[in-house]
N, C-alpha and C. Protein backbone atom coordinates (compact mmCIF):
# COMPACT_ATOMS: atom_id res chain seq x y z
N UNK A 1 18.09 39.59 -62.61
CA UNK A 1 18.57 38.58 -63.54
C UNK A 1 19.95 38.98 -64.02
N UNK A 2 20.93 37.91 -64.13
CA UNK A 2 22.23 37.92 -64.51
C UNK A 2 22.36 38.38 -65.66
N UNK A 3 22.94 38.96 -66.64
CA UNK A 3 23.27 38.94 -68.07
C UNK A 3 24.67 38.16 -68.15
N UNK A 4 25.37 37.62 -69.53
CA UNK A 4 26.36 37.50 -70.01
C UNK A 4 27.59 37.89 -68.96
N UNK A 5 27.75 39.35 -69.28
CA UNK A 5 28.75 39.69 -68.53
C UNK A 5 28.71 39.76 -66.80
N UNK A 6 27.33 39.67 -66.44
CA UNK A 6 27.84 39.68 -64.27
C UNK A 6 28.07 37.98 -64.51
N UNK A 7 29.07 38.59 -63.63
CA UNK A 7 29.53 37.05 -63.16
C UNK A 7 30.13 37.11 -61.63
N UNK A 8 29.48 36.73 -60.73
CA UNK A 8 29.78 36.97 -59.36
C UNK A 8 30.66 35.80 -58.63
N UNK A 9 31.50 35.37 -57.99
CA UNK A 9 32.71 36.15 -58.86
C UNK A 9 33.41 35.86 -60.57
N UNK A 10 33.76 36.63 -60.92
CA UNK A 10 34.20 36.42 -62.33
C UNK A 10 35.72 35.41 -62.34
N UNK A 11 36.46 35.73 -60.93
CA UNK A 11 37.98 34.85 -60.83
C UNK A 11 38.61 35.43 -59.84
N UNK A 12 39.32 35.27 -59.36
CA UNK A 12 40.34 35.64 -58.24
C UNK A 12 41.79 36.24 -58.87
N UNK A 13 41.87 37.13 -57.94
CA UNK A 13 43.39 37.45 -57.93
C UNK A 13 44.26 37.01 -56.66
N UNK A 14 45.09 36.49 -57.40
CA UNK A 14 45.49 35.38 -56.35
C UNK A 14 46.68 36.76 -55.69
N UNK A 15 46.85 37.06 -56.83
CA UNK A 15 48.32 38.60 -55.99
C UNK A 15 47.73 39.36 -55.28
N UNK A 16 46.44 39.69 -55.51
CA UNK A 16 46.09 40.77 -54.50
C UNK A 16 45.30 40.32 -53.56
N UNK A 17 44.50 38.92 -53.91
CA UNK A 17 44.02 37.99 -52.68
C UNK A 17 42.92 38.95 -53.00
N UNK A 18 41.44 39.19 -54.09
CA UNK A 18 40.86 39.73 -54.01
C UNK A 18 39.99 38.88 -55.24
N UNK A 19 38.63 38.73 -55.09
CA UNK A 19 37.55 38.34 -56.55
C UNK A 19 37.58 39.62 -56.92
N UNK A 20 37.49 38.88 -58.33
CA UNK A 20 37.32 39.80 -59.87
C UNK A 20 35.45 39.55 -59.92
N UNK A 21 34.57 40.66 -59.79
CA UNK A 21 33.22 40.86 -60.01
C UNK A 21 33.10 41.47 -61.64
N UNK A 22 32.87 41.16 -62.70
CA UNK A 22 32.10 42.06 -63.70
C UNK A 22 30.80 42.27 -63.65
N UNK A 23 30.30 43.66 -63.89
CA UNK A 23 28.65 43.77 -63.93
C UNK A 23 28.64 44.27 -65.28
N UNK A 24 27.57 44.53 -66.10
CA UNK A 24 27.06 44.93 -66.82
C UNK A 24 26.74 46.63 -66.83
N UNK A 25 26.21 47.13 -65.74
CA UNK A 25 25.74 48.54 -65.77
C UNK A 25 27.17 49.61 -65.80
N UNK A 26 26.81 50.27 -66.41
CA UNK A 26 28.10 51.77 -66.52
C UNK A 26 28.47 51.93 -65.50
N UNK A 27 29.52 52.58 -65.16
CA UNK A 27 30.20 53.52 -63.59
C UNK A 27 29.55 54.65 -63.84
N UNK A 28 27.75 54.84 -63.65
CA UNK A 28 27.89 56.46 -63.49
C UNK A 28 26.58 56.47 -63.04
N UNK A 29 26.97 57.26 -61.90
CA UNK A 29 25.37 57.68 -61.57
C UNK A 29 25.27 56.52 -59.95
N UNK A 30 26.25 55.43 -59.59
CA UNK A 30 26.23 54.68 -58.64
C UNK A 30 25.68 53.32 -59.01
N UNK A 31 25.09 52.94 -60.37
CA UNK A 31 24.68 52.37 -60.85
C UNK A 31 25.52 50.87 -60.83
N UNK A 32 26.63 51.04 -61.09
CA UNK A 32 27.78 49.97 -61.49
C UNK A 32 27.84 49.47 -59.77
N UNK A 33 27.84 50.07 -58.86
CA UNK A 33 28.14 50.01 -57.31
C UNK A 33 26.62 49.40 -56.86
N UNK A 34 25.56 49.83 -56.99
CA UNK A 34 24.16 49.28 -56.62
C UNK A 34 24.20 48.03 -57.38
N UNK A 35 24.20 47.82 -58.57
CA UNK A 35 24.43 46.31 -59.23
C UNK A 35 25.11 45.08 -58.48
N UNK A 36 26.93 46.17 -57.90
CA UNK A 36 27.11 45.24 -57.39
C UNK A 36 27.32 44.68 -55.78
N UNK A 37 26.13 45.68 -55.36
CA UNK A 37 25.82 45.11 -53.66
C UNK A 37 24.62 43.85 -54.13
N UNK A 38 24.28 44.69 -55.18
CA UNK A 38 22.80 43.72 -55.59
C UNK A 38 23.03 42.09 -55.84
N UNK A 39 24.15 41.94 -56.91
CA UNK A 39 24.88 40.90 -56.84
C UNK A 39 25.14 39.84 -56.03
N UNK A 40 25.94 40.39 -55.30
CA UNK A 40 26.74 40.12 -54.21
C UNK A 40 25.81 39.59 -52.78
N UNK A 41 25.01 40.19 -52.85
CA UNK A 41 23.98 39.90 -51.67
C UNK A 41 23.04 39.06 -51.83
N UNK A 42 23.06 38.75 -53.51
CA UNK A 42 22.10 37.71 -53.96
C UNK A 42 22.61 36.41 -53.86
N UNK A 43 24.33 36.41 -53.98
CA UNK A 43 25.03 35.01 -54.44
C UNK A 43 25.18 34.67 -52.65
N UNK A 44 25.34 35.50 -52.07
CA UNK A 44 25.47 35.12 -50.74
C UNK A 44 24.47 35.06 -49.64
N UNK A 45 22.97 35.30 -50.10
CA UNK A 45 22.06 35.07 -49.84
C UNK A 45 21.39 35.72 -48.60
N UNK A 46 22.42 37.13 -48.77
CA UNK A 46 21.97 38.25 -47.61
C UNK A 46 20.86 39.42 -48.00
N UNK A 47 20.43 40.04 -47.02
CA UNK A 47 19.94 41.23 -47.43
C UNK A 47 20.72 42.13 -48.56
N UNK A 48 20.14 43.21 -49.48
CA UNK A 48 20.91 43.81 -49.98
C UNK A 48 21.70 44.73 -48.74
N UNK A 49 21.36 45.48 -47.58
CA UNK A 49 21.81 46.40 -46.77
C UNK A 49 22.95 46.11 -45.58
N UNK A 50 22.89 44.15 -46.00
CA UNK A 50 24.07 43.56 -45.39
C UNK A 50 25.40 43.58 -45.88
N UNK A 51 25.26 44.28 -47.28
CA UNK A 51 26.49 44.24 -48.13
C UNK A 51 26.47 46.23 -48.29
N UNK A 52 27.62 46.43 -47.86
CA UNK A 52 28.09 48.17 -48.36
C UNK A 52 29.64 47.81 -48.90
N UNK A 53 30.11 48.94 -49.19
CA UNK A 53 31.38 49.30 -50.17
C UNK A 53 31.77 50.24 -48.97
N UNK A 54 33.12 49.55 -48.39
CA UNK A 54 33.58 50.46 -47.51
C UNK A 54 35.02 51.67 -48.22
N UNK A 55 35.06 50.80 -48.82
CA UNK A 55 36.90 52.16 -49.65
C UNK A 55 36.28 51.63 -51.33
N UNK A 56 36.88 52.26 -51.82
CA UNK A 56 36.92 51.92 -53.53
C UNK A 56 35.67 52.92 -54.38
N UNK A 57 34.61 53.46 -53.71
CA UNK A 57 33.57 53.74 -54.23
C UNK A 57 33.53 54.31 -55.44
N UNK A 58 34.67 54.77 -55.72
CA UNK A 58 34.73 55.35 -57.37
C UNK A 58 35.65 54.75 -58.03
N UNK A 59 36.72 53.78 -57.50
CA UNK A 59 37.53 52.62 -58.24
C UNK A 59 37.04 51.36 -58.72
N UNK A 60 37.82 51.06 -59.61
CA UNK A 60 37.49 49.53 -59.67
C UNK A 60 38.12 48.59 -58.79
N UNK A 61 38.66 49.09 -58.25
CA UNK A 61 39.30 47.87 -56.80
C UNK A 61 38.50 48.34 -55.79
N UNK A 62 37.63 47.53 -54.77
CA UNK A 62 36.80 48.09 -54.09
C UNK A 62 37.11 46.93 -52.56
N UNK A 63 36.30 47.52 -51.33
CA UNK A 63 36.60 46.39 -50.54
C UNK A 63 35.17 46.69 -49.82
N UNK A 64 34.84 45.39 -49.61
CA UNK A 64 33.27 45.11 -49.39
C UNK A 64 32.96 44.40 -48.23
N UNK A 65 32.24 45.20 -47.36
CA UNK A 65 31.98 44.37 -45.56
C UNK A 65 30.53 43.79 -45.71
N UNK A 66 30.51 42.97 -45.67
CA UNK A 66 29.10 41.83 -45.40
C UNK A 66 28.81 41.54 -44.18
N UNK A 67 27.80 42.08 -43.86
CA UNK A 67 27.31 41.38 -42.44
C UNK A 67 26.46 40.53 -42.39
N UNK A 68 26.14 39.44 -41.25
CA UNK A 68 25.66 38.69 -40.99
C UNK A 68 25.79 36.99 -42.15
N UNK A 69 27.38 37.13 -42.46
CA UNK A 69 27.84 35.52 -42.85
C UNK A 69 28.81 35.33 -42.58
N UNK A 70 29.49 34.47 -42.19
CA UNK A 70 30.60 33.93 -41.67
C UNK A 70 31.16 33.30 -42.66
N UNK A 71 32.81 34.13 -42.59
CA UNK A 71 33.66 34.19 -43.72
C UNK A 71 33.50 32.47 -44.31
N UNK A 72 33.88 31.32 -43.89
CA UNK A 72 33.53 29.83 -44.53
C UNK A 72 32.57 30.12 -44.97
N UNK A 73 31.52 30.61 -44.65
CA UNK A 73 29.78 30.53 -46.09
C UNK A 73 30.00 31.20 -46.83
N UNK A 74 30.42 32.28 -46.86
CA UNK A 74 30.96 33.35 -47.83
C UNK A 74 31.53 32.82 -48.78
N UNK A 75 32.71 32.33 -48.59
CA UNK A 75 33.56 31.31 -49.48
C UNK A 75 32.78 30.44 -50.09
N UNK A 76 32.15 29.70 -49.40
CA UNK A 76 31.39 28.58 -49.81
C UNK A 76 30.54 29.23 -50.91
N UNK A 77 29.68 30.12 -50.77
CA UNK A 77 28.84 30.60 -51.78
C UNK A 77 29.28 30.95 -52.72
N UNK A 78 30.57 31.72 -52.75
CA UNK A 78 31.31 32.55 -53.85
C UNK A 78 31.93 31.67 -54.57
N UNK A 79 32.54 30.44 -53.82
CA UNK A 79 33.63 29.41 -54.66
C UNK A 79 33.04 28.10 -54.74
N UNK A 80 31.83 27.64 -53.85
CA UNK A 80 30.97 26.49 -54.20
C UNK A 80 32.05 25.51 -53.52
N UNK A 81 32.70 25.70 -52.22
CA UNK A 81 33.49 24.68 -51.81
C UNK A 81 32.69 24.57 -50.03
């Protein structure tokens, strides 16, 4: 269940060409990173193990490989277009 603050995506950055994700759980312990494969795999309607964190794992700028959706559904799910 969502709280207040996850918001998958929260907005885009249009400069860096990247969604803004907020979660709720701390950065510690992997917690903040499991939340947000958990997320992410929910709004896009994949397995959780279809979504990993390939660079970023201890940043807040992160970059995220999804398998098994094709980038238009992706979009579609994330932006509702």
């Amino acid at each position: 269940q969502m709280c207040i603050r996850d918001r998958v995506p929260s907005g885009y950055d249009v400069w860096r060409k990247r969604i803004i994700v907020r979660v709720a759980s701390a950065p510690t312990g992997g917690k903040a990173n499991a939340e947000l494969v958990k997320q992410l795999a929910a709004r896009l309607n994949v397995h959780p193990s279809s979504v990993r964190i390939v660079s970023g794992h201890k940043s807040t700028k992160k970059t995220i490989m999804v398998d098994g959706i094709e980038p238009a559904d992706a979009y579609a799910a994330l932006f509702g277009r």
